[in-house]
Protein backbone atom coordinates (compact mmCIF):
# COMPACT_ATOMS: atom_id res chain seq x y z
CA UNK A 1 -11.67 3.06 7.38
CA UNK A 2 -12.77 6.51 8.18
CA UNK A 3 -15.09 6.70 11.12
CA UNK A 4 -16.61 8.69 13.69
CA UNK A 5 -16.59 6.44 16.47
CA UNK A 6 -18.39 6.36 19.82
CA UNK A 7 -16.48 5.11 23.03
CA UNK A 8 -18.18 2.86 25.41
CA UNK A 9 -17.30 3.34 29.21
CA UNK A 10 -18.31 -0.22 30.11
CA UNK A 11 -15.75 -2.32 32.06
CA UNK A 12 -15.71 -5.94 31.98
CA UNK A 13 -13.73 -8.16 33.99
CA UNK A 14 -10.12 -7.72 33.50
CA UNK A 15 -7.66 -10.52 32.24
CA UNK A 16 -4.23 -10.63 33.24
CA UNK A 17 -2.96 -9.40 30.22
CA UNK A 18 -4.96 -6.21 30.30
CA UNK A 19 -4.17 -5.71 34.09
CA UNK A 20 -0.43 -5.04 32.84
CA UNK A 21 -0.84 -2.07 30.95
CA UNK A 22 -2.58 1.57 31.96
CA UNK A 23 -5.58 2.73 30.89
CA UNK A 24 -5.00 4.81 27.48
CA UNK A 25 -5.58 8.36 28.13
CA UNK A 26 -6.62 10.87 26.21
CA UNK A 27 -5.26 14.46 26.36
CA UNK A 28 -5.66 16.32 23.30
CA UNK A 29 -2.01 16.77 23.36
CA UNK A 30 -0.61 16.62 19.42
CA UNK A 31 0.80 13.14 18.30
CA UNK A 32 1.38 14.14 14.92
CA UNK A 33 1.00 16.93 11.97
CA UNK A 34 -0.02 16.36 8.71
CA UNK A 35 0.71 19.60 6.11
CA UNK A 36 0.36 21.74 9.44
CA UNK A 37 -2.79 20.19 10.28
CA UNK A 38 -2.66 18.85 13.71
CA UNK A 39 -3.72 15.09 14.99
CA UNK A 40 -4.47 14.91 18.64
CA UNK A 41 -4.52 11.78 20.78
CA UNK A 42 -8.42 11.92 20.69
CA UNK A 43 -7.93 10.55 16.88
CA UNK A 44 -5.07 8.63 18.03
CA UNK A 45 -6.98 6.74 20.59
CA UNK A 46 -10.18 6.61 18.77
CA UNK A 47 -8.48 5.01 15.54
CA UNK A 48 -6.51 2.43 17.91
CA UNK A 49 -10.06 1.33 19.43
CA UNK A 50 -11.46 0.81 15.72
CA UNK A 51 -8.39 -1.42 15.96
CA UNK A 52 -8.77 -3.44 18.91
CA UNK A 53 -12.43 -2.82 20.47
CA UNK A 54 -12.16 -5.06 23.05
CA UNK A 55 -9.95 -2.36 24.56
CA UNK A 56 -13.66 -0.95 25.17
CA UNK A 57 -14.54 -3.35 27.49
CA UNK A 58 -10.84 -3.55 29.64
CA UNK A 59 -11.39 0.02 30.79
CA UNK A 60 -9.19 1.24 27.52
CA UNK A 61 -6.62 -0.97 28.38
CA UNK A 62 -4.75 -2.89 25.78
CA UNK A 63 -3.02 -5.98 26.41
CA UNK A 64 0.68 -4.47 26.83
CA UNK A 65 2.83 -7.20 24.32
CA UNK A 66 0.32 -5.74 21.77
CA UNK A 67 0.02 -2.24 22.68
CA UNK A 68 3.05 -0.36 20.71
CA UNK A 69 2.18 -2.33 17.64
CA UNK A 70 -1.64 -1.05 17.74
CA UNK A 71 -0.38 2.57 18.10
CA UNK A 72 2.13 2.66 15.73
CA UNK A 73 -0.97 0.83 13.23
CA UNK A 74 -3.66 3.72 14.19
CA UNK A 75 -1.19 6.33 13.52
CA UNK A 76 -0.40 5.05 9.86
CA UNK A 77 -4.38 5.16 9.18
CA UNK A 78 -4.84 8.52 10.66
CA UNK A 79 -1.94 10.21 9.04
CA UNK A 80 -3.32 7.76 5.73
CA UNK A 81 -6.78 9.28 6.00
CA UNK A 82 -5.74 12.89 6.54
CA UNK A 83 -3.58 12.61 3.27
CA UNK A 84 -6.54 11.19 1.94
CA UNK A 85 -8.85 13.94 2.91
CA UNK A 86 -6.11 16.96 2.13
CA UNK A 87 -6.06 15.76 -1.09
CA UNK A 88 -9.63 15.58 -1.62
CA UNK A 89 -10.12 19.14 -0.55
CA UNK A 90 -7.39 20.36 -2.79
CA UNK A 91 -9.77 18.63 -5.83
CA UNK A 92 -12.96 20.78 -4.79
CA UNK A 93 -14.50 17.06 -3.53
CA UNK A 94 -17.47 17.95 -1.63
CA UNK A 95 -20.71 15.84 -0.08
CA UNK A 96 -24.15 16.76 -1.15
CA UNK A 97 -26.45 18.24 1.79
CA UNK A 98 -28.89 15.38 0.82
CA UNK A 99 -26.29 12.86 1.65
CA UNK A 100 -24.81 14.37 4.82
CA UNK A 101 -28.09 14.39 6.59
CA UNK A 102 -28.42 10.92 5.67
CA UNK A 103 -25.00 9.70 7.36
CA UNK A 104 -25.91 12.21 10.50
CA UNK A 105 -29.35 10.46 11.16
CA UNK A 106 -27.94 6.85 10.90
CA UNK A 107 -25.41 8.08 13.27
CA UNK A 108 -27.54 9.03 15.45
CA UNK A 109 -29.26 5.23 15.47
CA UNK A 110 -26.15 3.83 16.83
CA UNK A 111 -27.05 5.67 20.40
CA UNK A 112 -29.63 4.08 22.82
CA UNK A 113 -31.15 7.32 23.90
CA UNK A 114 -30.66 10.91 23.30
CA UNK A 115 -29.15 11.68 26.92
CA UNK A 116 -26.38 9.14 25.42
CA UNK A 117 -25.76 10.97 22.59
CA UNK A 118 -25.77 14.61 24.24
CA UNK A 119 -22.88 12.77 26.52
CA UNK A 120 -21.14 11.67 23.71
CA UNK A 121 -21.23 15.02 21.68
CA UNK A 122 -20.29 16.47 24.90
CA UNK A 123 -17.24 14.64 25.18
CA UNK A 124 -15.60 14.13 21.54
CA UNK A 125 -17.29 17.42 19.93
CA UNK A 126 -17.56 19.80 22.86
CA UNK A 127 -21.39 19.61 22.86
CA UNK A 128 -21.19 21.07 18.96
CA UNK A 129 -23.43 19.38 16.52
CA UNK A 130 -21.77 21.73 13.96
CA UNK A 131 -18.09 19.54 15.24
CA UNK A 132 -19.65 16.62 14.34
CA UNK A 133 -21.44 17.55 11.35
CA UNK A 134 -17.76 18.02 9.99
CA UNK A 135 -16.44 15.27 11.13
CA UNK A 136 -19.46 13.43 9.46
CA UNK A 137 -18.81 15.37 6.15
CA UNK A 138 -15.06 14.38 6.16
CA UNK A 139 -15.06 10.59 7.28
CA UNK A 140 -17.77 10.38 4.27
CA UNK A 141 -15.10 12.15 1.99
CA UNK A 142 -12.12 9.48 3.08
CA UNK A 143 -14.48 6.61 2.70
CA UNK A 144 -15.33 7.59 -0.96
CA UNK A 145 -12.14 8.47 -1.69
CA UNK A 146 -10.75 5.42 -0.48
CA UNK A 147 -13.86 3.47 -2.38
CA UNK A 148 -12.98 5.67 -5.73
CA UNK A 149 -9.14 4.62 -5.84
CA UNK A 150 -8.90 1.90 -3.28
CA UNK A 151 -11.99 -0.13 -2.75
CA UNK A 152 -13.23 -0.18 -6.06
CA UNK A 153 -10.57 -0.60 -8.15
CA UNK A 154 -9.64 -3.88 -6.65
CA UNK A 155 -12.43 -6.01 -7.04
CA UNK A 156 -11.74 -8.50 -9.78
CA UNK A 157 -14.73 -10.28 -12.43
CA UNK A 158 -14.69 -14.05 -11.94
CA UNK A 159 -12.97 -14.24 -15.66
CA UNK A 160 -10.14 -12.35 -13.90
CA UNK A 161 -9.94 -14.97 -10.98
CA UNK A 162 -10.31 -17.85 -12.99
CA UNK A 163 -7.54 -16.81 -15.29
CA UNK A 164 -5.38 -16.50 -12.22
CA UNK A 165 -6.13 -20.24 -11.29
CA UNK A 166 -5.59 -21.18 -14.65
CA UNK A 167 -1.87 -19.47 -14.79
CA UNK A 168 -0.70 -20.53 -11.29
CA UNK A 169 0.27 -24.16 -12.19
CA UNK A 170 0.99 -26.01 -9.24
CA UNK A 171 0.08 -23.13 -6.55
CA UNK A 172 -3.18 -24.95 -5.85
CA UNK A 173 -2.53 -28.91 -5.71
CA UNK A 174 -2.78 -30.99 -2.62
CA UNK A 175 -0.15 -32.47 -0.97
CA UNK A 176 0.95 -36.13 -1.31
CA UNK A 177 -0.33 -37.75 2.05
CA UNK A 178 -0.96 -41.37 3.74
CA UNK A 179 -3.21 -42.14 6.12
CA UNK A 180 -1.66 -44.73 8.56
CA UNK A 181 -2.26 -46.07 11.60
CA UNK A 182 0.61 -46.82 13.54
CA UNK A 183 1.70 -49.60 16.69
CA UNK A 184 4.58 -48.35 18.69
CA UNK A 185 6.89 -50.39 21.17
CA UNK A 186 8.98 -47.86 23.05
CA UNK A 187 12.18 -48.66 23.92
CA UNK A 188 13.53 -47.60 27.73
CA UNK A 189 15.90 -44.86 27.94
CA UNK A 190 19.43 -46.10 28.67
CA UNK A 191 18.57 -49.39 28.07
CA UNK A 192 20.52 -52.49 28.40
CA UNK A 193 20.91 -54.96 26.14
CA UNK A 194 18.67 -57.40 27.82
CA UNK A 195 15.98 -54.81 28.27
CA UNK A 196 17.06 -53.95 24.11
CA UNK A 197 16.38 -57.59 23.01
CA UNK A 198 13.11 -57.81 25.29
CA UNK A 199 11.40 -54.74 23.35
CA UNK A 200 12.50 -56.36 20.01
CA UNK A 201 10.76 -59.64 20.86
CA UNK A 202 7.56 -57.78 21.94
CA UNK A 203 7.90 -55.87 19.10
CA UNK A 204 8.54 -59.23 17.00
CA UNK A 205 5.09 -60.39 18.58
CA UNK A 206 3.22 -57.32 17.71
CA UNK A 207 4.11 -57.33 14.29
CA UNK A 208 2.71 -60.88 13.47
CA UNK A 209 -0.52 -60.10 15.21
CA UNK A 210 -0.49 -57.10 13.18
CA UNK A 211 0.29 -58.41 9.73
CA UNK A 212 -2.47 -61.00 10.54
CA UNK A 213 -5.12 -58.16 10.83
CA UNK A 214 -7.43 -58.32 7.90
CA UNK A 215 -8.73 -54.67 7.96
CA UNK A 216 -8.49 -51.05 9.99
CA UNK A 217 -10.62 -52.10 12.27
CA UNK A 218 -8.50 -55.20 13.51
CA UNK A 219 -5.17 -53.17 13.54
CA UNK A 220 -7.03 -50.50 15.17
CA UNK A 221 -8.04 -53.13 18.06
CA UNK A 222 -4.55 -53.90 18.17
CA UNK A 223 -3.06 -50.29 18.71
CA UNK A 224 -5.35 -50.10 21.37
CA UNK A 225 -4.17 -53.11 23.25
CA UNK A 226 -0.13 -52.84 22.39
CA UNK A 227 0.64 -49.95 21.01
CA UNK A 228 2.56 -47.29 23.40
CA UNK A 229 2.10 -44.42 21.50
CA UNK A 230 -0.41 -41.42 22.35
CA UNK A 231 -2.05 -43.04 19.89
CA UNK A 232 -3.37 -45.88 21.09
CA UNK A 233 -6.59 -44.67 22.21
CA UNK A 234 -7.22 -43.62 18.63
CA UNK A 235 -6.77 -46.98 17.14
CA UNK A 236 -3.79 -45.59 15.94
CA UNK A 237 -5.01 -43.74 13.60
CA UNK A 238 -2.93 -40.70 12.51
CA UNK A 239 -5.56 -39.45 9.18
CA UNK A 240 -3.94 -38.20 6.69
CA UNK A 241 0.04 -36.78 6.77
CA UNK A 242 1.87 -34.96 3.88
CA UNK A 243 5.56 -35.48 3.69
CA UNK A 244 7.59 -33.91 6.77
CA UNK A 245 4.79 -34.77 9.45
CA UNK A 246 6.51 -38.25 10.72
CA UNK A 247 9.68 -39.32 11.29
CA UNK A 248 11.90 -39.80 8.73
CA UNK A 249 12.45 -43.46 8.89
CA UNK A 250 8.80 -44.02 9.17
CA UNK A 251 8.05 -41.62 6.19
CA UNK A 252 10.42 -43.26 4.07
CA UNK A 253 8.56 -46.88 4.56
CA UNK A 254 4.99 -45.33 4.53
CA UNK A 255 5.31 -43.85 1.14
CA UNK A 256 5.98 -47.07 -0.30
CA UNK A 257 3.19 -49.10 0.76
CA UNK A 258 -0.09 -49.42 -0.67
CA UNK A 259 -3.55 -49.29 1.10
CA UNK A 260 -3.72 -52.17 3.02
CA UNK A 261 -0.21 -52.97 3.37
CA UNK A 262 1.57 -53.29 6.42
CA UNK A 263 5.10 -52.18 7.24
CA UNK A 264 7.86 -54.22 8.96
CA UNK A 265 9.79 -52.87 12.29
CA UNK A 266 10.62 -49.19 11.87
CA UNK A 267 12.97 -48.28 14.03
CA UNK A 268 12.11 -44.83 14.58
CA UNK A 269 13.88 -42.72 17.37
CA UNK A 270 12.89 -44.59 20.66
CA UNK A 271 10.81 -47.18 19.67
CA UNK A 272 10.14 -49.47 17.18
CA UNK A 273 6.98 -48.91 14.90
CA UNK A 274 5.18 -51.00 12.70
CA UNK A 275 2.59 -48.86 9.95
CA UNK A 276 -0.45 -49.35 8.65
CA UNK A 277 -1.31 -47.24 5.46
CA UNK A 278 -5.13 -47.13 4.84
CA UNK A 279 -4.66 -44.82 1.75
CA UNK A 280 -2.04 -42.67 -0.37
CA UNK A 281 -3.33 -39.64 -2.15
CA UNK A 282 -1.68 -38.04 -4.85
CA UNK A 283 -1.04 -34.88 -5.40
CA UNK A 284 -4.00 -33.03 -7.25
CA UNK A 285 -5.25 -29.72 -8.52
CA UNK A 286 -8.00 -28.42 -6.26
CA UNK A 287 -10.58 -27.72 -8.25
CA UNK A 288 -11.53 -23.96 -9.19
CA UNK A 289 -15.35 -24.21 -7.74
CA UNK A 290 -13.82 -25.05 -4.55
CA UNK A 291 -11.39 -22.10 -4.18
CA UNK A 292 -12.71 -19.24 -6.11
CA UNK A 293 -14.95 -17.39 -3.37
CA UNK A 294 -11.62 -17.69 -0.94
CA UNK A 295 -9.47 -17.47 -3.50
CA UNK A 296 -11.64 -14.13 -5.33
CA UNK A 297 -11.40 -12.42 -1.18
CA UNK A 298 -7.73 -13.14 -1.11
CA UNK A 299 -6.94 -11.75 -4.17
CA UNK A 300 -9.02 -8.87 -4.20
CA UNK A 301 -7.33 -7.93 -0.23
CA UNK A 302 -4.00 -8.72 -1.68
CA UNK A 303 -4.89 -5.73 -4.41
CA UNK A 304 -6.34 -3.03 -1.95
CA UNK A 305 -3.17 -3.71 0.15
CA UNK A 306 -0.99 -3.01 -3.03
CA UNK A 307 -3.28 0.25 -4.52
CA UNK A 308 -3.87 1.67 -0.45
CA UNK A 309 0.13 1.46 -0.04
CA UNK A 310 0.65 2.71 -3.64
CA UNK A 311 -1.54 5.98 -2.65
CA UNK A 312 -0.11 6.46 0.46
CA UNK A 313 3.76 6.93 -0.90
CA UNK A 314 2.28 9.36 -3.59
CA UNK A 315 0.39 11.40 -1.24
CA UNK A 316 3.19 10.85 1.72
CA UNK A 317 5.70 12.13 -1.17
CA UNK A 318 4.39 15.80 -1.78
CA UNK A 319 3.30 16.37 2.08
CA UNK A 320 5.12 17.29 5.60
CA UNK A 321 4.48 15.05 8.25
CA UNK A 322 5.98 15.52 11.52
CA UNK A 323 5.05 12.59 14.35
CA UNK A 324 5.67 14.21 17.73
């Protein structure tokens, strides 16, 4: 989005990962032009903080595994918005005085004092009011622009959203899942066969006791006392697990059962298991009230993507850019 931004020059403590990289500098040195217009660092720098503002408070460091990515990101949006404005200016697309004034005084409210704001001005416009009074004028220009043939155009009616629901067949049922509650007996690593037919027995043991249990809460009792699984201390309760969350063995079993039922031994890598399933859901549409104010946002970003990159390689087509 087109802005005129204000940089802070508070530092906060620094985390490793910001400590790795150098402070981004700015120069006014030319990282790109646009139909012979020239982009300096200054936007450069100024779009990559709109980016990542916590860069703000690191002393304009970025965290260095992250860095290349954000630049190469804030030079697509300011060559974007340039295009963007070119174009506009080519259609006679101007801002009413009325309107300009407007965007210059609530500008002005984002600074704590005046002295800040003569600093500021001082800095990014070279103490001209007449700079920034441009650069007001055209960041109000891109953002309509981008609201005319961008923004706007993407936002869907509800009738258009609930069609899509209705057409997507399965692309918004739930997954099949159990809840279980497992008891595991691990078996030693290189074990012998003595050590092999002691674990059985103990896992023999476990599964009576557990077959006796009337109800979660009994198994649950029982986990805690036997089972050797990081589980235990959750009455072995795993909630609920869609196919391709256990292992195999165990899925294959669990699946089968029905609430209340309990498994026999499961040999199941290095132990043997014995499962519980409390309940076996279905798979089932999710209904449209629950999805449609996600499901309206996702759709709608999906769409600005698809008309903001469609604009781009129409603009990008007819101009000269050269990235230095």
């Amino acid at each position: 989005m087109a802005q005129v931004a204000m940089h802070s020059s508070t530092l906060a403590n620094q985390s490793s990962a910001f400590e790795k990289s150098a402070p981004v500098s700015v120069t006014d040195k030319a990282v790109a032009r646009v139909n012979g217009v020239v982009l300096t660092d200054r936007d450069l720098v100024r779009e990559m903080m709109i980016i990542f503002p916590y860069a703000q408070q690191h002393g304009g460091r970025f965290p260095k595994e992250m860095e290349a990515g954000i630049r190469k990101g804030a030079l697509d949006m300011i060559i974007f918005e340039e295009l963007v404005y070119q174009d506009a200016q080519h259609r006679g697309v101007n801002v009413p005085a009325g309107k300009l004034d407007r965007a210059m005084t609530e500008f002005r409210k984002q600074f704590n004092s005046d002295a800040e704001f003569q600093a500021y001005l001082k800095v990014e416009h070279g103490g001209s009011m007449q700079d920034l009074r441009k650069k007001v004028r055209r960041a109000i220009i891109i953002q309509d622009q981008l609201d005319a043939q961008v923004n706007n155009r993407a936002k869907l009616t509800s009738a258009q959203v609930r069609a899509f629901y209705n057409s997507s067949g399965t692309n918004f049922t739930s997954q099949e899942t159990v809840s279980i509650q497992t008891i595991s007996i691990v078996i030693p690593d290189n074990a012998n066969s003595k050590q092999e037919a002691d674990v059985r027995q103990k896992a023999e043991d476990a599964l009576k006791k557990a077959k006796a249990a009337k109800n979660y809460e009994e198994f649950g009792v029982l986990a805690e006392k036997v089972s050797q699984d990081d589980w235990r201390v959750m009455m072995g309760d795993h909630k609920a697990l869609p196919r391709g969350k256990m292992p195999p063995a165990v899925e294959k079993i669990a699946f089968t059962l029905k609430p209340g039922q309990v498994s026999g031994l499961i040999r199941a890598e290095n132990a043997w298991c014995i499962v519980r399933v409390n309940a076996h859901s279905m798979p089932t549409k999710v209904p449209y009230d629950q999805l449609r104010g996600q499901l309206k946002k996702d759709l709608e970003s999906q769409k600005t993507e698809q008309l903001r990159k469609s604009l781009s390689a129409r603009l990008k087509k007819a101009a000269k850019i050269e990235v230095m």
